[in-house]
Structures are given as C-alpha cells and as structure tokens.
Protein backbone atom coordinates (compact mmCIF):
# COMPACT_ATOMS: atom_id res chain seq x y z
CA UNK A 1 -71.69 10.26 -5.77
CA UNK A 2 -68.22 9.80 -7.20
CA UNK A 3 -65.85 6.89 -5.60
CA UNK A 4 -62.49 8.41 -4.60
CA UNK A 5 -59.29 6.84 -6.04
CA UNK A 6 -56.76 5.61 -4.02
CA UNK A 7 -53.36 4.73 -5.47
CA UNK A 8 -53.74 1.43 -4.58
CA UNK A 9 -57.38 1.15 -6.82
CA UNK A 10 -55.55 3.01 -9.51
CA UNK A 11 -52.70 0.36 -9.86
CA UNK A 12 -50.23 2.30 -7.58
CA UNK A 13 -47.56 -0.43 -6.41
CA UNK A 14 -44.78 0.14 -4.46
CA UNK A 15 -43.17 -3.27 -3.48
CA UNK A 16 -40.20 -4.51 -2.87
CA UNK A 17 -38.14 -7.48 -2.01
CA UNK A 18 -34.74 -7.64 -1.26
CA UNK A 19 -32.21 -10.76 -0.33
CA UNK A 20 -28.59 -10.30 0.03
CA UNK A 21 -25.72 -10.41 2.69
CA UNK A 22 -25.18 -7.87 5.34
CA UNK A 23 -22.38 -5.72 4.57
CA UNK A 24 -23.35 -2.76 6.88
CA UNK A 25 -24.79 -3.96 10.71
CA UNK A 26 -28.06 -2.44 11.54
CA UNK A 27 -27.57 0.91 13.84
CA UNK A 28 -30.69 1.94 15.99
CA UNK A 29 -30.59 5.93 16.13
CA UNK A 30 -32.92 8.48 17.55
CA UNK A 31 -33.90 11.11 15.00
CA UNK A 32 -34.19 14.70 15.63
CA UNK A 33 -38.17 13.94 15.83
CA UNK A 34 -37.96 11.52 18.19
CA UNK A 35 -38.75 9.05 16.15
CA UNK A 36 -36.13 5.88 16.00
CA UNK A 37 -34.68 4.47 12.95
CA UNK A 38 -32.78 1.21 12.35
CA UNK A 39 -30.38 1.26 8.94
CA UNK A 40 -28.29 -1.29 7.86
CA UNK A 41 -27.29 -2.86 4.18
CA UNK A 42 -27.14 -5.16 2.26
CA UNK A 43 -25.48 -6.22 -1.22
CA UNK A 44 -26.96 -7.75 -3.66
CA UNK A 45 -24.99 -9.67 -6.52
CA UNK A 46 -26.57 -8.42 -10.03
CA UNK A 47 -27.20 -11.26 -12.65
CA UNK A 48 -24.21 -11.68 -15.51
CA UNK A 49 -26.60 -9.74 -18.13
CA UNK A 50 -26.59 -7.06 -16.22
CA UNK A 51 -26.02 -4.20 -18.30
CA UNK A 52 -24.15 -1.87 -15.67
CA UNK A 53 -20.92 -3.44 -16.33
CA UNK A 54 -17.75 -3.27 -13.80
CA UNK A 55 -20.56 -3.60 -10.91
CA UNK A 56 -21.04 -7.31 -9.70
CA UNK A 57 -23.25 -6.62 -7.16
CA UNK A 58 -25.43 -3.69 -5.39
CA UNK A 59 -25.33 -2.06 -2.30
CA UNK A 60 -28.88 -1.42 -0.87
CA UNK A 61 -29.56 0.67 2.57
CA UNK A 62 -32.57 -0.67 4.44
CA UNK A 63 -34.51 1.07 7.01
CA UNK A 64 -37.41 0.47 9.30
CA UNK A 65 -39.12 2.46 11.90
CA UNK A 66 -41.15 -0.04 13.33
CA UNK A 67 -39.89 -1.82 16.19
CA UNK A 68 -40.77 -5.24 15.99
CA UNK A 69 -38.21 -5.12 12.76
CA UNK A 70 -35.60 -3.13 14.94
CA UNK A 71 -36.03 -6.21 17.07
CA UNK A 72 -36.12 -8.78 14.56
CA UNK A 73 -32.93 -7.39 13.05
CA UNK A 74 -30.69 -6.49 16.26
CA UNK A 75 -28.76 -9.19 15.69
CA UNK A 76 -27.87 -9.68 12.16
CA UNK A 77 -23.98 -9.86 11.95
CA UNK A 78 -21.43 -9.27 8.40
CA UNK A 79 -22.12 -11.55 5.91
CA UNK A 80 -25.36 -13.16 7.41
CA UNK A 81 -28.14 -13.55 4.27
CA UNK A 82 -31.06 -12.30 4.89
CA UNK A 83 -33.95 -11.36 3.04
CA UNK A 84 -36.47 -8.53 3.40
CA UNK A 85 -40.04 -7.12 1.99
CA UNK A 86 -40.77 -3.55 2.34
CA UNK A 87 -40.93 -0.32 -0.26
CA UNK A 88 -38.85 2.09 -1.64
CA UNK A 89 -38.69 5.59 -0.33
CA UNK A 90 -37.16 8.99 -0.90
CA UNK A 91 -35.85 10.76 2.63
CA UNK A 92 -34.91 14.33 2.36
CA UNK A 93 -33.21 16.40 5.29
CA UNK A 94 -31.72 19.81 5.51
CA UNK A 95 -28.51 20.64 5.64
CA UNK A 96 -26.17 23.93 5.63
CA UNK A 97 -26.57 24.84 2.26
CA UNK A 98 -29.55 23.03 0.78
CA UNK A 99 -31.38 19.66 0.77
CA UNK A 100 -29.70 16.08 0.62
CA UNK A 101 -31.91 13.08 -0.30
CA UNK A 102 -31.36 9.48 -0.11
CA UNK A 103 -33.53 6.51 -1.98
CA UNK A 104 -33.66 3.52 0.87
CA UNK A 105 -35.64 0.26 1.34
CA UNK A 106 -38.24 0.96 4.50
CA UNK A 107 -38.35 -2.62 5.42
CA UNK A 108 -41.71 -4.16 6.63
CA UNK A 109 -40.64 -7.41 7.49
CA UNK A 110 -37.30 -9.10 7.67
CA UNK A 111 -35.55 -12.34 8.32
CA UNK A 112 -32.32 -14.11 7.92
CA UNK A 113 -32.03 -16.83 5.42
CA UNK A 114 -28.38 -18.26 6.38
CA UNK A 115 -25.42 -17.52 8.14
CA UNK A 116 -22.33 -16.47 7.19
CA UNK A 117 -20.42 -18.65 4.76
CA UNK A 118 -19.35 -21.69 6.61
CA UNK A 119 -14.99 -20.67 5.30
CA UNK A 120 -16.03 -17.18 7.17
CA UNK A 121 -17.05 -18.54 10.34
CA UNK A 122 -14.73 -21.40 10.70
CA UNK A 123 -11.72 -19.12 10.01
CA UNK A 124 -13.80 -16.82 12.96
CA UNK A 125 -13.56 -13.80 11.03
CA UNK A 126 -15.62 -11.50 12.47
CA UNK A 127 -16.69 -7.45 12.10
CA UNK A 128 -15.57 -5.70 9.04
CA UNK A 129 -13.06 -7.94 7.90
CA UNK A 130 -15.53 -10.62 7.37
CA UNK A 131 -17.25 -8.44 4.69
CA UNK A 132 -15.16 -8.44 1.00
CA UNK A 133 -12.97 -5.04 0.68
CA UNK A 134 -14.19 -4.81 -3.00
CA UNK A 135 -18.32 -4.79 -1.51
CA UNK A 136 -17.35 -2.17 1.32
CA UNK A 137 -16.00 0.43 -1.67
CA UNK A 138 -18.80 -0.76 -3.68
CA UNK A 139 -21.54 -0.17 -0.91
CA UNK A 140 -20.19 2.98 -0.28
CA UNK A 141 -21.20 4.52 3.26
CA UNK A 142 -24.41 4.30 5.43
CA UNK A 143 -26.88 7.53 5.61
CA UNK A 144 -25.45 9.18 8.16
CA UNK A 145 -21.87 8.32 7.56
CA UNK A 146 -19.45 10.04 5.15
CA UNK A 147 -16.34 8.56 3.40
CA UNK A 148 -13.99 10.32 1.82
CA UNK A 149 -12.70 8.82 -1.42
CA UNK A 150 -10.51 9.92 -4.10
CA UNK A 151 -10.76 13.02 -3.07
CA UNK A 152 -14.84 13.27 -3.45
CA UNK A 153 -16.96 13.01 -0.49
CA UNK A 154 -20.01 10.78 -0.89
C-alpha cells in the first residue's frame, strides 16, 4: 500500500514571521460569509542592501480569522512594534468586472514587542499623525480601502 504525500512530508513550507510597527490599526469586519476578519499593517524597514532601491521599508497587511488573535490584537495602537508568525496567502474576491486578489500575512499568533517611540508618546501624538507621512504613501491602503493617488486608484 502506497503512503500518501502531504505537502508538509514533501518539504512544503509556508512560514512566516513578521516584526514591524503598526502603521494601519487592526479593523474587525464581518465578511459576506459570515466569517470575521481582523486586518491591520505593519511596515517593515528593508536592510541597506536591499536591492529595491527608493523603498526604505515595506508595508505588509496582516490578517487573522481566529479570534483569540482578534483579541490579542484589539488593542495595538500607530507605531506600537509588534511582531507576528503566521503564512502567506492569496485572497481572491469578485468584483464588477472580474477578479481582484490580494497576497496578505494570515497571522497565527501575535504580540507586541514595544510601544511607540518614547519622542511619539511624550509629545502625545496619537492616531494617524503618529505614523510617518512618507510610510502611509508607502503602505498604500488596507484591503478594503481605496486611495486615490496621482490619478491611479490602488
């Protein structure tokens, strides 16, 4: 009798970590199936080899269905570090005139690693303005959320 393969036994790997600071606050929504869905993001600063010059840094949406990490990251505020564990995964929804997709972290388990910097929070910025202007155009917008931008909409 033959053993079956799993992807796992044939060296399948699908892992991800990801630490950075909060540029986007995680947003619990109810989906169309019922199903709920926390997104938020992150950027990341890239290393100074990096070879995608004029980017310092990457934005990175997270996700998570499960809701002891909807929970766990309720509370995470602009500029917070946190760091996550989880794998990377391709949604893909109808709309009008065809299909959109988005690549996203689903995030198995999550927790902060520091606050905001310390000038941030004694100056009491808070919200948006406590997140860089150059990450927000960087990061671009959240699933769900459309900018428009030089006159292309992302």
């Amino acid at each position: 009798m033959r053993q079956q393969t799993t992807p796992a036994r044939a060296g399948h790997r699908n892992e991800i970590v990801v630490a950075g600071r909060i540029t986007a606050e995680p947003a619990v929504r109810e989906l169309p199936s019922g199903d709920r869905l926390a997104t938020w993001r992150v950027c990341v600063a890239r290393t100074v080899d990096s070879r995608f010059r004029g980017h310092r840094s990457d934005a990175i949406t997270c996700v998570s269905f499960d809701p002891g990490v909807q929970d766990r990251v309720r509370g995470w505020r602009l500029g917070e570090v946190v760091e996550m564990t989880g794998a990377l995964r391709r949604r893909a929804w109808r709309v009008g005139d065809g299909v959109r997709t988005v690549y996203e972290v689903e995030v198995r388990t999550a927790e902060r690693v520091g606050a905001r910097t310390a000038e941030r929070a004694e100056a009491g910025v808070a919200g948006r303005a406590g997140v860089r202007a150059a990450d927000r155009e960087e990061a671009g917008p959240v699933e769900g959320r459309s900018v428009e931008r030089k006159g292309v909409e992302r």
